[in-house]
Protein backbone atom coordinates (compact mmCIF):
# COMPACT_ATOMS: atom_id res chain seq x y z
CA UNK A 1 200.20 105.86 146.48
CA UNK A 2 201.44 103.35 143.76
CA UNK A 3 200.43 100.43 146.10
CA UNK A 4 196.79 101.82 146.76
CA UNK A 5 196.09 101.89 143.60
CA UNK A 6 197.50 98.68 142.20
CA UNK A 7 195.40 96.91 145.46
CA UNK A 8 192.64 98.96 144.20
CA UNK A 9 193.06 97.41 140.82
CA UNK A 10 193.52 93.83 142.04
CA UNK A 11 190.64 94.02 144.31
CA UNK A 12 188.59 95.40 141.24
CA UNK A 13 190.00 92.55 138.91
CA UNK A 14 188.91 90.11 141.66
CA UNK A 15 185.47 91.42 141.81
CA UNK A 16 184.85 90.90 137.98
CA UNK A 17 186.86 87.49 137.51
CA UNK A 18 185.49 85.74 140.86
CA UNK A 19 182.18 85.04 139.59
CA UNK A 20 183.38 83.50 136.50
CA UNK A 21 186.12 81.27 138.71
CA UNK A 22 183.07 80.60 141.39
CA UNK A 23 180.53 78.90 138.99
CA UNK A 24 181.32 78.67 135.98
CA UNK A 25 178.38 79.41 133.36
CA UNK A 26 175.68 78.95 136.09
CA UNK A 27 174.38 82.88 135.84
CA UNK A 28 174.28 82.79 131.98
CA UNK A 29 171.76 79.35 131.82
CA UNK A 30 168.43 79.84 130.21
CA UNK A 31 165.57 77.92 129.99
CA UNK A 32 164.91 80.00 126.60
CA UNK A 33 165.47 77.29 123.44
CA UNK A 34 164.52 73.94 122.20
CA UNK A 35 164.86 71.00 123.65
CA UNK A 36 164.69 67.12 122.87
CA UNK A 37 163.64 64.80 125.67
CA UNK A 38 164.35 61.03 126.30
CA UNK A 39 162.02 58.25 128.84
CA UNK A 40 164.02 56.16 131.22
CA UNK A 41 165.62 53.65 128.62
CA UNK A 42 166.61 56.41 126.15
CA UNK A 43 163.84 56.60 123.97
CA UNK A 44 163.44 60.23 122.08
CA UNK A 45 160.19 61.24 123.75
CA UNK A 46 159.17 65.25 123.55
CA UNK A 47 160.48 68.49 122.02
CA UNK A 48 159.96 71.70 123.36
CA UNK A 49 160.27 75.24 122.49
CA UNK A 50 160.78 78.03 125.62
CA UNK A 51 160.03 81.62 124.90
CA UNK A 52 159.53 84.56 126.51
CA UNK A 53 160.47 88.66 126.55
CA UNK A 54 162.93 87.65 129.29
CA UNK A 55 164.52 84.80 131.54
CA UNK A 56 161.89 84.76 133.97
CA UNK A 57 158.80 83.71 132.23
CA UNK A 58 157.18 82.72 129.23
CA UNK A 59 155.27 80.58 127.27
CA UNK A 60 155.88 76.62 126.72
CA UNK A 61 154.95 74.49 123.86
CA UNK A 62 155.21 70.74 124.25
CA UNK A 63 154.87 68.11 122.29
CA UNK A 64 154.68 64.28 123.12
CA UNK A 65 153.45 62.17 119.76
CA UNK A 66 151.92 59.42 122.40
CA UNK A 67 150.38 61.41 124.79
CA UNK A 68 147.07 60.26 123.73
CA UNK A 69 147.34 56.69 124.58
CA UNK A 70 146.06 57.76 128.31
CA UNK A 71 142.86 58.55 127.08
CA UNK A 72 140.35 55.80 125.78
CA UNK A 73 139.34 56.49 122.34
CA UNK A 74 141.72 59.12 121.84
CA UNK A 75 143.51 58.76 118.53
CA UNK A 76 145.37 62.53 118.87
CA UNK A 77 146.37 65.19 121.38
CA UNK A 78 147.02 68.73 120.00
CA UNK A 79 150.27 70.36 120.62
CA UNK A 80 149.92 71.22 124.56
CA UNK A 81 151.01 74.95 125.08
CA UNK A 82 151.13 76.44 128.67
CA UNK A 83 153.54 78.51 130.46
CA UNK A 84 156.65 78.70 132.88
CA UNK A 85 158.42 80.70 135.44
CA UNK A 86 161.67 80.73 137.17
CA UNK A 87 161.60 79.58 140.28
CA UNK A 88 165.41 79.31 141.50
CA UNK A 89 168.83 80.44 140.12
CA UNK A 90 168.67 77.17 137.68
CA UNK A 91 165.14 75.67 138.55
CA UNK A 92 161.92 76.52 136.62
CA UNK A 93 158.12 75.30 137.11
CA UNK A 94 155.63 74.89 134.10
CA UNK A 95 152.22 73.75 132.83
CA UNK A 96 151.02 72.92 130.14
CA UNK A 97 147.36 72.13 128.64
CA UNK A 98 146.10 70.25 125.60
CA UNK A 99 143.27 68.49 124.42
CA UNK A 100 142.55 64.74 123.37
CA UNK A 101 140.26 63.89 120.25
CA UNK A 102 138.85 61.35 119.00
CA UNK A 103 138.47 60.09 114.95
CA UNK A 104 135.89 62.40 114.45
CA UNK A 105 137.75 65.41 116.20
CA UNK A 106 135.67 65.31 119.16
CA UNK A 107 137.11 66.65 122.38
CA UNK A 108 137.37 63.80 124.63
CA UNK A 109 139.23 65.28 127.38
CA UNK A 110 141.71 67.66 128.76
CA UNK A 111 144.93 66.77 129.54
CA UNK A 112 147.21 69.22 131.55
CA UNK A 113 151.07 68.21 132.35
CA UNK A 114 153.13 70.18 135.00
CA UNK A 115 156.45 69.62 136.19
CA UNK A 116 159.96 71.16 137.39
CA UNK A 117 162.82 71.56 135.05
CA UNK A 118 166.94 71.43 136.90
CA UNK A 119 169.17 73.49 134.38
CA UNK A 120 172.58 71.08 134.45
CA UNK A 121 175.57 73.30 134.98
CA UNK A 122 176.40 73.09 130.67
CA UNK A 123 173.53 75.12 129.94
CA UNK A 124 172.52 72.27 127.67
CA UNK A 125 171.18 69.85 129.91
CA UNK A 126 167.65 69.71 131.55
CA UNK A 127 166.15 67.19 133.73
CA UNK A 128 162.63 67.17 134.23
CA UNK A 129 161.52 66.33 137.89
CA UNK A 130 158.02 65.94 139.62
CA UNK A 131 156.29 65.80 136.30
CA UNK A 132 151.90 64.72 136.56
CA UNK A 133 149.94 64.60 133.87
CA UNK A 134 145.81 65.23 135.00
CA UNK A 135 143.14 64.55 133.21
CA UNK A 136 139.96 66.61 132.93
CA UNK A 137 136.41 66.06 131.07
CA UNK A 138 135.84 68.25 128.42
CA UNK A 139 133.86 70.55 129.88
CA UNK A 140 135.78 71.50 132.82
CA UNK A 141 138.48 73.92 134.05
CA UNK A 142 141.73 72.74 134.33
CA UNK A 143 142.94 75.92 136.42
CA UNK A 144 140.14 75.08 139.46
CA UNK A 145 138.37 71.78 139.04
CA UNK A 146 139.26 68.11 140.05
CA UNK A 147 141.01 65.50 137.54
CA UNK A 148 139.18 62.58 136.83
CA UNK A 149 142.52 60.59 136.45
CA UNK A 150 146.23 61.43 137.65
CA UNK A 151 149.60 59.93 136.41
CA UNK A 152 153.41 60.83 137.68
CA UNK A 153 156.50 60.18 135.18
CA UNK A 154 159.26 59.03 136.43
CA UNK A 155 162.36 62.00 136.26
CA UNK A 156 164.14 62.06 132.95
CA UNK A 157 166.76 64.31 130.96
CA UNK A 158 166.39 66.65 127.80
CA UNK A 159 169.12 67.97 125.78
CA UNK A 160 168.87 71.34 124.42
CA UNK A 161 168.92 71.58 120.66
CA UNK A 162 171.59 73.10 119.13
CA UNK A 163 172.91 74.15 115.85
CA UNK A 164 175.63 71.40 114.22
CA UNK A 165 176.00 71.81 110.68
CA UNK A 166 177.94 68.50 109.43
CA UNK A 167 180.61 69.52 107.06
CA UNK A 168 180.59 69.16 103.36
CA UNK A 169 183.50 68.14 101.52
């Protein structure tokens, strides 16, 4: 009797430690923060914030100061806002749309950026994969209708931002 129950216990134990032993925070990762990205030679590129009401979709808001050097005439892009989804235990697809001006605030142009982000097995790294930015007229629908330009980005990393007071003396 005392041995069934202390392999009863050990086989319980097991079951709640052996996912902790087996991959270490992989579960627990979440797209759900801020994060600060960086181009191929290490350049700080974009920041951008994940939400959502859970880990398995949400809304995306990304910015990239220079986006609006792909579009002639353009002098500013707004802030380009979309969505995402998980797609895999640590992979996640998004897309995200914004829209190119020029001095006078006209709408030049649509630009839409999609991609795949890799959760790293911290937590706190991200690397961006498979990432196109298309580029629409202004009067057309970036859900349905054809691009009239399309660029691919080489893969990169992001960091996720986190809280690290520096001490005072």
């Amino acid at each position: 009797m005392k041995f069934t129950i202390r392999l009863a216990l050990s086989v319980l134990i097991l079951m709640i430690a052996a996912p902790a032993f087996a991959g270490g925070p992989k579960g627990d990762c979440k797209l759900l923060g801020s994060w600060l990205g960086y181009d191929q030679i290490g350049a700080a590129w974009w920041t951008s914030t994940a939400d959502g009401q859970n880990a398995s979709h949400g809304t995306l808001n990304l910015e990239v100061p220079s986006a609006w050097h792909f579009l002639p005439g353009a002098v500013g892009v707004s802030e380009l806002r979309g969505v995402w989804k998980k797609t895999g235990e640590m992979t996640y697809d998004w897309a995200v749309i914004g829209i190119a001006y020029d001095e006078s605030a006209t709408t030049l142009g649509i630009a839409k950026v999609s991609g795949k982000d890799i959760l790293g097995e911290d937590c706190n790294t991200v690397y961006v994969i498979n990432t196109i930015l298309e580029i629409f007229p202004p009067d057309a629908d970036p859900n349905t209708d054809t691009p009239d330009d399309v660029l691919f980005f080489p893969d990169h990393a992001g960091y996720r931002i986190q809280v690290n007071l520096p001490e005072f003396p």
